[in-house]
PDB file of N, CA and C in Angstrom:
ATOM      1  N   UNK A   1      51.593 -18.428  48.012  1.00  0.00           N
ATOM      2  CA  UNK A   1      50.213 -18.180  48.360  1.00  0.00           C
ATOM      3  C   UNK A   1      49.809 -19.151  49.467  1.00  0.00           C
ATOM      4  N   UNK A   2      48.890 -18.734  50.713  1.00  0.00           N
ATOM      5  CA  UNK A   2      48.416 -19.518  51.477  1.00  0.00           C
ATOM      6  C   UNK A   2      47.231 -19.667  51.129  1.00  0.00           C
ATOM      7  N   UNK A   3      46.580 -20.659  51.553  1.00  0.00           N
ATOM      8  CA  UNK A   3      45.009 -21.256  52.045  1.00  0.00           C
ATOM      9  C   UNK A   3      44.844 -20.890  53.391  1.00  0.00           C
ATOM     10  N   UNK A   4      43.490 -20.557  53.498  1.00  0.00           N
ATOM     11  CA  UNK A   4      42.824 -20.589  54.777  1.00  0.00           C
ATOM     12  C   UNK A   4      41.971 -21.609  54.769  1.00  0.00           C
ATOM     13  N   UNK A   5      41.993 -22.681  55.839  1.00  0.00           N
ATOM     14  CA  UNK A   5      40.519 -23.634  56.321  1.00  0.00           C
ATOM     15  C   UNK A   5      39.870 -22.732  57.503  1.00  0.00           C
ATOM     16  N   UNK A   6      38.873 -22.115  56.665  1.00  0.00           N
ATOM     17  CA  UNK A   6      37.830 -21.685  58.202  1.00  0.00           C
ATOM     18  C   UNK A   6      37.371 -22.308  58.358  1.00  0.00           C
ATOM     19  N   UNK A   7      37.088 -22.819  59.875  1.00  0.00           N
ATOM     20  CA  UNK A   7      36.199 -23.980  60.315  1.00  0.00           C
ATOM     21  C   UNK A   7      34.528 -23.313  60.423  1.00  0.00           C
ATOM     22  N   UNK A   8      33.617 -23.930  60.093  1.00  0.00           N
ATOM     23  CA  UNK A   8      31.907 -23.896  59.882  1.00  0.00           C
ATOM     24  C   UNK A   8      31.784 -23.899  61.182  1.00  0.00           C
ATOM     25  N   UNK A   9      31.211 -23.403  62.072  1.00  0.00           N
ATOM     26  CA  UNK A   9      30.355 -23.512  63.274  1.00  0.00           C
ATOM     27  C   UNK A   9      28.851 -23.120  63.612  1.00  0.00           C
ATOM     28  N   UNK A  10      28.057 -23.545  64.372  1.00  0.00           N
ATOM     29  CA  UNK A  10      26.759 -23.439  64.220  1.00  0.00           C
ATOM     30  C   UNK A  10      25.535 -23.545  62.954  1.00  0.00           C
ATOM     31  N   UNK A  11      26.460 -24.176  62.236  1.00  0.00           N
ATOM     32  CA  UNK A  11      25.907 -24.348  60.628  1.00  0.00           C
ATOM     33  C   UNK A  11      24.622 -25.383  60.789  1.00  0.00           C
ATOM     34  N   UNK A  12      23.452 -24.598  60.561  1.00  0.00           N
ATOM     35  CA  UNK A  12      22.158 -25.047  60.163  1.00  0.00           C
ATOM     36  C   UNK A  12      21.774 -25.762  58.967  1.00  0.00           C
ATOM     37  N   UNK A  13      21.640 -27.266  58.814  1.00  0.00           N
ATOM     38  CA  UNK A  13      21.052 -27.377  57.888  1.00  0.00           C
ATOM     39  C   UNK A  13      19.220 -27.665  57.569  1.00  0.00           C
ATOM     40  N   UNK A  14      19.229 -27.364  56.338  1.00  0.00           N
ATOM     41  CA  UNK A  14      17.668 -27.565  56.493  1.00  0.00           C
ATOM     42  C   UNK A  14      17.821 -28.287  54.814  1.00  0.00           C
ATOM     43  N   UNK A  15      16.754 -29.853  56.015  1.00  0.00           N
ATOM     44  CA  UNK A  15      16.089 -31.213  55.143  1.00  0.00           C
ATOM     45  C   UNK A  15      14.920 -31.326  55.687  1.00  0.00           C
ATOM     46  N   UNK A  16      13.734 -30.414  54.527  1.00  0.00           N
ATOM     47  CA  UNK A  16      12.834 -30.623  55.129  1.00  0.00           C
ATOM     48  C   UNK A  16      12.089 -32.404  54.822  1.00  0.00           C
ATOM     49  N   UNK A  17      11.581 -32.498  55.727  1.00  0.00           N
ATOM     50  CA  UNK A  17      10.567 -33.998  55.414  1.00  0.00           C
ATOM     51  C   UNK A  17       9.196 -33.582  54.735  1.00  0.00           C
ATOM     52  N   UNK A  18       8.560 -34.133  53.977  1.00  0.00           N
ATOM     53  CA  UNK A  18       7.287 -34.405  52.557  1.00  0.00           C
ATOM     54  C   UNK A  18       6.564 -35.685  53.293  1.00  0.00           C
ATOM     55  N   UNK A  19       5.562 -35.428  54.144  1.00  0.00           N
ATOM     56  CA  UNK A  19       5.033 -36.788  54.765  1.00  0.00           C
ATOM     57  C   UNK A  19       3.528 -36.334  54.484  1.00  0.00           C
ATOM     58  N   UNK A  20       2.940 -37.407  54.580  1.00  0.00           N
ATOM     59  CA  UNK A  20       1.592 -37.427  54.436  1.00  0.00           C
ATOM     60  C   UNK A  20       0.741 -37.367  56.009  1.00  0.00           C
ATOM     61  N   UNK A  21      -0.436 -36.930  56.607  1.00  0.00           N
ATOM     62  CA  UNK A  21      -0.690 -36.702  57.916  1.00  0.00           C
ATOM     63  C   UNK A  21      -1.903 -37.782  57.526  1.00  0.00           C
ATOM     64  N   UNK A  22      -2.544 -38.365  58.871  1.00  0.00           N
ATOM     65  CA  UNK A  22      -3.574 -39.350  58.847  1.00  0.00           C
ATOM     66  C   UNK A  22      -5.092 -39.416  57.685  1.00  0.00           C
ATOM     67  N   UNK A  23      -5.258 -38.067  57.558  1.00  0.00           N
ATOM     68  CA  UNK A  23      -6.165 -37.830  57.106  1.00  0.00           C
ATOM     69  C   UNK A  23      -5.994 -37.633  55.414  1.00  0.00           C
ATOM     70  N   UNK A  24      -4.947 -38.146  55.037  1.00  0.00           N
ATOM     71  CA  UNK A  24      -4.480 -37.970  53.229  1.00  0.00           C
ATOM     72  C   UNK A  24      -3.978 -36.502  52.882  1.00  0.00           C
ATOM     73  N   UNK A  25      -3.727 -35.575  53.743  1.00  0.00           N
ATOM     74  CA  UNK A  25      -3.027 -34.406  53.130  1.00  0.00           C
ATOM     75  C   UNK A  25      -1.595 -33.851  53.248  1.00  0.00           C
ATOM     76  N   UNK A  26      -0.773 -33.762  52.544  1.00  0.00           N
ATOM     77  CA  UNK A  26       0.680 -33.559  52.272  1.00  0.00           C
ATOM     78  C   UNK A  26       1.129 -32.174  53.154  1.00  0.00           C
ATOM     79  N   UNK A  27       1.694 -32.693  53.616  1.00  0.00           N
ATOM     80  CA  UNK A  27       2.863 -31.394  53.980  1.00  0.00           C
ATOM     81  C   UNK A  27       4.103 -31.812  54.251  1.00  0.00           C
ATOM     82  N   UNK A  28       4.717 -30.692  54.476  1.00  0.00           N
ATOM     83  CA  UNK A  28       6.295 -30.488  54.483  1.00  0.00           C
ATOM     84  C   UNK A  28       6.697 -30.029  55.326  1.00  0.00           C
ATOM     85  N   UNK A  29       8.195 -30.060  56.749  1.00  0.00           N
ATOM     86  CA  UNK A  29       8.219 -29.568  57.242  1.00  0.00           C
ATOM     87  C   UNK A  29       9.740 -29.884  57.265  1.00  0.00           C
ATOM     88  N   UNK A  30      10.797 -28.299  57.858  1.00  0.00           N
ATOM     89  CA  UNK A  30      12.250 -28.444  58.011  1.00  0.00           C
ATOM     90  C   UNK A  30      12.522 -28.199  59.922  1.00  0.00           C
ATOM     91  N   UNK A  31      13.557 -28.675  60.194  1.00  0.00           N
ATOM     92  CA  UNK A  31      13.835 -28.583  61.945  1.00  0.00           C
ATOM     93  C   UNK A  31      13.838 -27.344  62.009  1.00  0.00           C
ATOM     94  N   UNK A  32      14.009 -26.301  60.965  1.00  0.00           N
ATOM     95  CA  UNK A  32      14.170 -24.530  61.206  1.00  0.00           C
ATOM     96  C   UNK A  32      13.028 -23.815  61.514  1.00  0.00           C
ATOM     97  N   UNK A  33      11.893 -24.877  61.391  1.00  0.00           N
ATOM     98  CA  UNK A  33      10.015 -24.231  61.744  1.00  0.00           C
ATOM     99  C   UNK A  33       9.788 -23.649  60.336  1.00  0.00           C
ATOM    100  N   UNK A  34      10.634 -23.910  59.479  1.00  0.00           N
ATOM    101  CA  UNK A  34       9.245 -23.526  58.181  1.00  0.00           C
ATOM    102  C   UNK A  34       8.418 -24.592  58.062  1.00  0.00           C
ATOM    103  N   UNK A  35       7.543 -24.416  56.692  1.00  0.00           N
ATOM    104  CA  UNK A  35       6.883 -25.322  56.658  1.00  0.00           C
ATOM    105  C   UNK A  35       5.375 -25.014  55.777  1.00  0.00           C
ATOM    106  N   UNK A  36       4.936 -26.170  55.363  1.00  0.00           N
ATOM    107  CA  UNK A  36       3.417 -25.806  54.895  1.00  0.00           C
ATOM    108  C   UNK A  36       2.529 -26.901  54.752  1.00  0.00           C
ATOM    109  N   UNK A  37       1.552 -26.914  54.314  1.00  0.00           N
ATOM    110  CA  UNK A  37       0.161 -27.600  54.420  1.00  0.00           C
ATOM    111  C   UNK A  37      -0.180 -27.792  52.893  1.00  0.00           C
ATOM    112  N   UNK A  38      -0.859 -28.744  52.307  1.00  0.00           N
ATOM    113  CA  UNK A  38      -1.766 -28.956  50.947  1.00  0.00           C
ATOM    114  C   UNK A  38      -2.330 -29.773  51.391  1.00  0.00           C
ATOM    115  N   UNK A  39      -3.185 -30.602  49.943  1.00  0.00           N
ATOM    116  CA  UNK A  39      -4.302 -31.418  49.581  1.00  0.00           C
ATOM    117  C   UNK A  39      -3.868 -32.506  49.718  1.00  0.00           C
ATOM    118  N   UNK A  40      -4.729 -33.755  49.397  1.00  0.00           N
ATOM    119  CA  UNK A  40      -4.571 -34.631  49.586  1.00  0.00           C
ATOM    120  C   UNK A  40      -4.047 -35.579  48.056  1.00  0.00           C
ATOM    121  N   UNK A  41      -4.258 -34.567  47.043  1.00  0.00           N
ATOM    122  CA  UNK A  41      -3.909 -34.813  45.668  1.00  0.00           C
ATOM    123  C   UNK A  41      -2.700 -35.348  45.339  1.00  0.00           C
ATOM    124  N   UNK A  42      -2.472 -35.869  44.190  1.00  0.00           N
ATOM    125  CA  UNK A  42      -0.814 -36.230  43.564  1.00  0.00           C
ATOM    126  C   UNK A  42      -0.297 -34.703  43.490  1.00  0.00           C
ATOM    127  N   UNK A  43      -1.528 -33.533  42.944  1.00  0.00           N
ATOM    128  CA  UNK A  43      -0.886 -32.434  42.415  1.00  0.00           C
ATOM    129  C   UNK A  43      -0.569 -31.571  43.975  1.00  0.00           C
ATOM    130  N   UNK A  44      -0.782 -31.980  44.571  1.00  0.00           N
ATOM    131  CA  UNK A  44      -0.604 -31.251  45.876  1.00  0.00           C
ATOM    132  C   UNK A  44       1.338 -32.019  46.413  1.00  0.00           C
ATOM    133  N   UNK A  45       1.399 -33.083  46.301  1.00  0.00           N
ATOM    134  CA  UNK A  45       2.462 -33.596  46.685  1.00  0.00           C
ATOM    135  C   UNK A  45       3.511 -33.635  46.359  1.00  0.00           C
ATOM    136  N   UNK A  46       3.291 -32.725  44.765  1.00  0.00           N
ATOM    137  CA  UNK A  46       4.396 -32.516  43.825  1.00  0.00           C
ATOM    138  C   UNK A  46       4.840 -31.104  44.142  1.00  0.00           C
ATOM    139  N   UNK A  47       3.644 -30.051  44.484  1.00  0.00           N
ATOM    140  CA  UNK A  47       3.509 -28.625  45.125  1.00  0.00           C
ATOM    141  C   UNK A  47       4.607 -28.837  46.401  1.00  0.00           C
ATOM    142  N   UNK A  48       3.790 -29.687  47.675  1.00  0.00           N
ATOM    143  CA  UNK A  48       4.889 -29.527  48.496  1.00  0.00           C
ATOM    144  C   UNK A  48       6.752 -30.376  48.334  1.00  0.00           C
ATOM    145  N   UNK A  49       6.634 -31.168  47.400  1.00  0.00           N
ATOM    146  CA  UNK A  49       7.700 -31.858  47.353  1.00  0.00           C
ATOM    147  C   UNK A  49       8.773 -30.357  46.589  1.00  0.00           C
ATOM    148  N   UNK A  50       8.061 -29.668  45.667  1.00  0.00           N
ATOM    149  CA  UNK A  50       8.445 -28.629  45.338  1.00  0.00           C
ATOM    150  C   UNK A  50       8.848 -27.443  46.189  1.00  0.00           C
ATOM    151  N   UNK A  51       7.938 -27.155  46.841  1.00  0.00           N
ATOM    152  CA  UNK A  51       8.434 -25.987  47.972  1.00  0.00           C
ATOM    153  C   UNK A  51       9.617 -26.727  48.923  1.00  0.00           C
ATOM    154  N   UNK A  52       9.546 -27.856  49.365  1.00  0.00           N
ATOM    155  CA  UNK A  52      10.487 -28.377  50.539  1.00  0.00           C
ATOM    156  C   UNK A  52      12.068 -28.079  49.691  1.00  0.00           C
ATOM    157  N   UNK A  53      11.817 -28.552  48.318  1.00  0.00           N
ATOM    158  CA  UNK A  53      13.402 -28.439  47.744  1.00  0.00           C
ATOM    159  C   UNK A  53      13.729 -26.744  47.740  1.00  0.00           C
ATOM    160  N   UNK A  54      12.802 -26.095  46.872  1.00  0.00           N
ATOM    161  CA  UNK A  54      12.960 -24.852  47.184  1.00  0.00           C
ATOM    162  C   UNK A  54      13.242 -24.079  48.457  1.00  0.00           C
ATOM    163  N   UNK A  55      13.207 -24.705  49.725  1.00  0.00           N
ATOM    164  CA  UNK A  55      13.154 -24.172  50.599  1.00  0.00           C
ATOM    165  C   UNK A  55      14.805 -24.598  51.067  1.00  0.00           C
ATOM    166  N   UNK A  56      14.888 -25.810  50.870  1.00  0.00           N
ATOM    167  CA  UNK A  56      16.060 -25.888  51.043  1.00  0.00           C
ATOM    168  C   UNK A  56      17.463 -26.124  50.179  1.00  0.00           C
ATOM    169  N   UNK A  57      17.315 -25.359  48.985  1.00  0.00           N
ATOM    170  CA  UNK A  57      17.996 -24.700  48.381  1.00  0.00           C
ATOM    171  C   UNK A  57      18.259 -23.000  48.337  1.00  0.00           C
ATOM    172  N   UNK A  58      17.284 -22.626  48.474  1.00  0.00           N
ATOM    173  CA  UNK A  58      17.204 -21.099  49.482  1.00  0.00           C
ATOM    174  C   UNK A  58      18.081 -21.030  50.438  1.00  0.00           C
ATOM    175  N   UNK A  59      18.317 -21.779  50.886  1.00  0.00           N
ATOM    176  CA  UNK A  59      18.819 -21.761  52.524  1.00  0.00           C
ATOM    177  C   UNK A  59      19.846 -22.661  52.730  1.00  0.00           C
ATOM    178  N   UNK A  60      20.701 -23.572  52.358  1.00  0.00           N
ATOM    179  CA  UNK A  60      21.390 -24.842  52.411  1.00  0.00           C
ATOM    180  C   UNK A  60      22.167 -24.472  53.894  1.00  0.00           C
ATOM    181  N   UNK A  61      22.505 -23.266  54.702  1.00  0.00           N
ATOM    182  CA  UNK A  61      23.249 -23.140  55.993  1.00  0.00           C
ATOM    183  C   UNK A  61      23.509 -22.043  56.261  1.00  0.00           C
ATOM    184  N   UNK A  62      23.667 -21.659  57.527  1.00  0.00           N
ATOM    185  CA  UNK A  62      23.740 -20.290  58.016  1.00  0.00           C
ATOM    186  C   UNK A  62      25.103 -20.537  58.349  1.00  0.00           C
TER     187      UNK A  62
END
């Protein structure tokens, strides 16, 4: 039996960043242009800390 190594090329990953903007409200954003907006809340930061993983578990590479 053989193995094949296919080599990965053009492989996208997406890590989105969970940062806070000047004004106290959370968002999330990946280099692929998704992305979203919340509150300024704990419960908002857990929302986007949530979507960012979800987003990039959805998607780990093209």
């Amino acid at each position: 039996m053989r193995t094949t190594n296919r080599r990965r090329t053009a492989r996208r990953s997406h890590h989105p960043d969970v940062t806070c903007d000047g004004l106290g409200r959370w968002h999330w954003k990946c280099p692929c242009g998704a992305g979203s907006y919340g509150g300024s809340s704990a419960v908002d930061w857990r929302w986007m800390l949530t979507a960012a993983l979800v987003h990039q578990n959805a998607c780990p590479g093209e």
